[in-house]
Protein backbone atom coordinates (compact mmCIF):
# COMPACT_ATOMS: atom_id res chain seq x y z
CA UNK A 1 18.20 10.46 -6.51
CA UNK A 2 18.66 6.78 -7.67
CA UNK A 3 15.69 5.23 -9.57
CA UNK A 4 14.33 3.02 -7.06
CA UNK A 5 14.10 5.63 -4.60
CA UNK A 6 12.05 7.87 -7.27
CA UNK A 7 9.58 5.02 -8.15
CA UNK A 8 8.83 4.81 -4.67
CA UNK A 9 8.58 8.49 -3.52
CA UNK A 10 5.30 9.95 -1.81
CA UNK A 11 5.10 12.76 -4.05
CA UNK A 12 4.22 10.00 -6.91
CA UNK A 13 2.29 7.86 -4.63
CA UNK A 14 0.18 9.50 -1.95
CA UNK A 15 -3.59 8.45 -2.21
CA UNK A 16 -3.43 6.09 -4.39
CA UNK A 17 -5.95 3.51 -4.42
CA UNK A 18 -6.36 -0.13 -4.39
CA UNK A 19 -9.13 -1.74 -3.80
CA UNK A 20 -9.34 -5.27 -1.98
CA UNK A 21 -12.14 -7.77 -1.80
CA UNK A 22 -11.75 -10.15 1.58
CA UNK A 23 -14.32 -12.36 0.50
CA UNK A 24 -17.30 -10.59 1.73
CA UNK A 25 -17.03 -6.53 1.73
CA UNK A 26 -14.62 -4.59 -0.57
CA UNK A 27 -11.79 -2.73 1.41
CA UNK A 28 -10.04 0.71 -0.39
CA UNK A 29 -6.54 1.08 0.81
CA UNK A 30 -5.34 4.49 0.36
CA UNK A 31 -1.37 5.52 0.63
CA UNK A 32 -0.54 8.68 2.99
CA UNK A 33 2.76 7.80 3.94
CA UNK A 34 5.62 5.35 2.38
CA UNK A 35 9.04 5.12 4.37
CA UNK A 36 11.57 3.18 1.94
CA UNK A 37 14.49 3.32 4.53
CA UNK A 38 12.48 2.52 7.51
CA UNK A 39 10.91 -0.28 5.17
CA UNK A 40 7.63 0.94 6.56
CA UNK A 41 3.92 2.50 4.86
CA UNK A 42 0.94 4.41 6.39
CA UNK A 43 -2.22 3.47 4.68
CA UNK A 44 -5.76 5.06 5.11
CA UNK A 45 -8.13 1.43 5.27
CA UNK A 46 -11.96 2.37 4.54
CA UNK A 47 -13.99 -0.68 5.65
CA UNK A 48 -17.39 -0.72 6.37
CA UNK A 49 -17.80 2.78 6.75
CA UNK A 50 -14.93 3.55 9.23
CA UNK A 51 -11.46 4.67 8.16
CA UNK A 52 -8.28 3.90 10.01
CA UNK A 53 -4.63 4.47 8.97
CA UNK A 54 -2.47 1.83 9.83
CA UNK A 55 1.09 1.21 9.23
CA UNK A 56 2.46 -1.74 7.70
CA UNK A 57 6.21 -3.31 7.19
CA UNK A 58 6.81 -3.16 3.62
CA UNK A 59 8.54 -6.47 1.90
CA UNK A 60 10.44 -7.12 -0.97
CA UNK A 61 9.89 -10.23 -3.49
CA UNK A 62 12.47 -12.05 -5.72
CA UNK A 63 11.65 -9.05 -8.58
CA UNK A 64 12.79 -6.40 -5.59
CA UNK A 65 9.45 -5.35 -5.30
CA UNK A 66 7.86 -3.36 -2.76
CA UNK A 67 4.57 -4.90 -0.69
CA UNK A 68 2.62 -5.75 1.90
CA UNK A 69 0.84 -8.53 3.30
CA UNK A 70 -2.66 -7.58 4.24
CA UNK A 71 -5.65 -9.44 5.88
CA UNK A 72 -6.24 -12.50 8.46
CA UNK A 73 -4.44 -14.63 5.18
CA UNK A 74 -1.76 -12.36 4.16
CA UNK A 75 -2.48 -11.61 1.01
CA UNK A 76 0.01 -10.25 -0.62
CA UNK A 77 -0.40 -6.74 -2.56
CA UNK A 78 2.07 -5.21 -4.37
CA UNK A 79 2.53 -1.29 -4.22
CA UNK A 80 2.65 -0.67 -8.19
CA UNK A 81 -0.72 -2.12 -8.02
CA UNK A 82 -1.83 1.27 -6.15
CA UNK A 83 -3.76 3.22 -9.18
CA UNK A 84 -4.76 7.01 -9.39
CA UNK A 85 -7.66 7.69 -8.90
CA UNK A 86 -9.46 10.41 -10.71
């Protein structure tokens, strides 16, 4: 298994956490699902009390980093900023 594929496997990255402020309430995103090959990632989205999983399309910046753009503005979060959570 190359590297890239490793650092990005669900076994090292399911339910981690990263938590997102969108100017009013804080938002936890939580990975279940990450899709390298499809380009794709399921994450649980806690906001306000209600929980949803929604996919996303997973981009790549000039570093070949994985993220996502999330929100009404896009912002952009990258996945190695997902932390676990203890």
């Amino acid at each position: 298994m190359n590297k890239e594929v490793e650092k990005y496997s669900i076994d090292k990255l399911y339910l981690k956490e990263f938590q997102f402020y969108n100017g009013e309430y804080d938002i936890t995103l939580n990975i279940v699902d990450i899709n390298t090959d499809k380009m794709i990632i399921n994450l649980a989205v806690s906001n306000l009390g209600k929980i949803s999983v929604i996919e996303y399309d997973l981009k790549r910046d000039k570093d070949n980093n994985l993220y996502i753009e999330f929100g009404c503005e896009n912002s952009k979060i990258e996945i190695d900023d997902f932390e676990e959570i203890n």
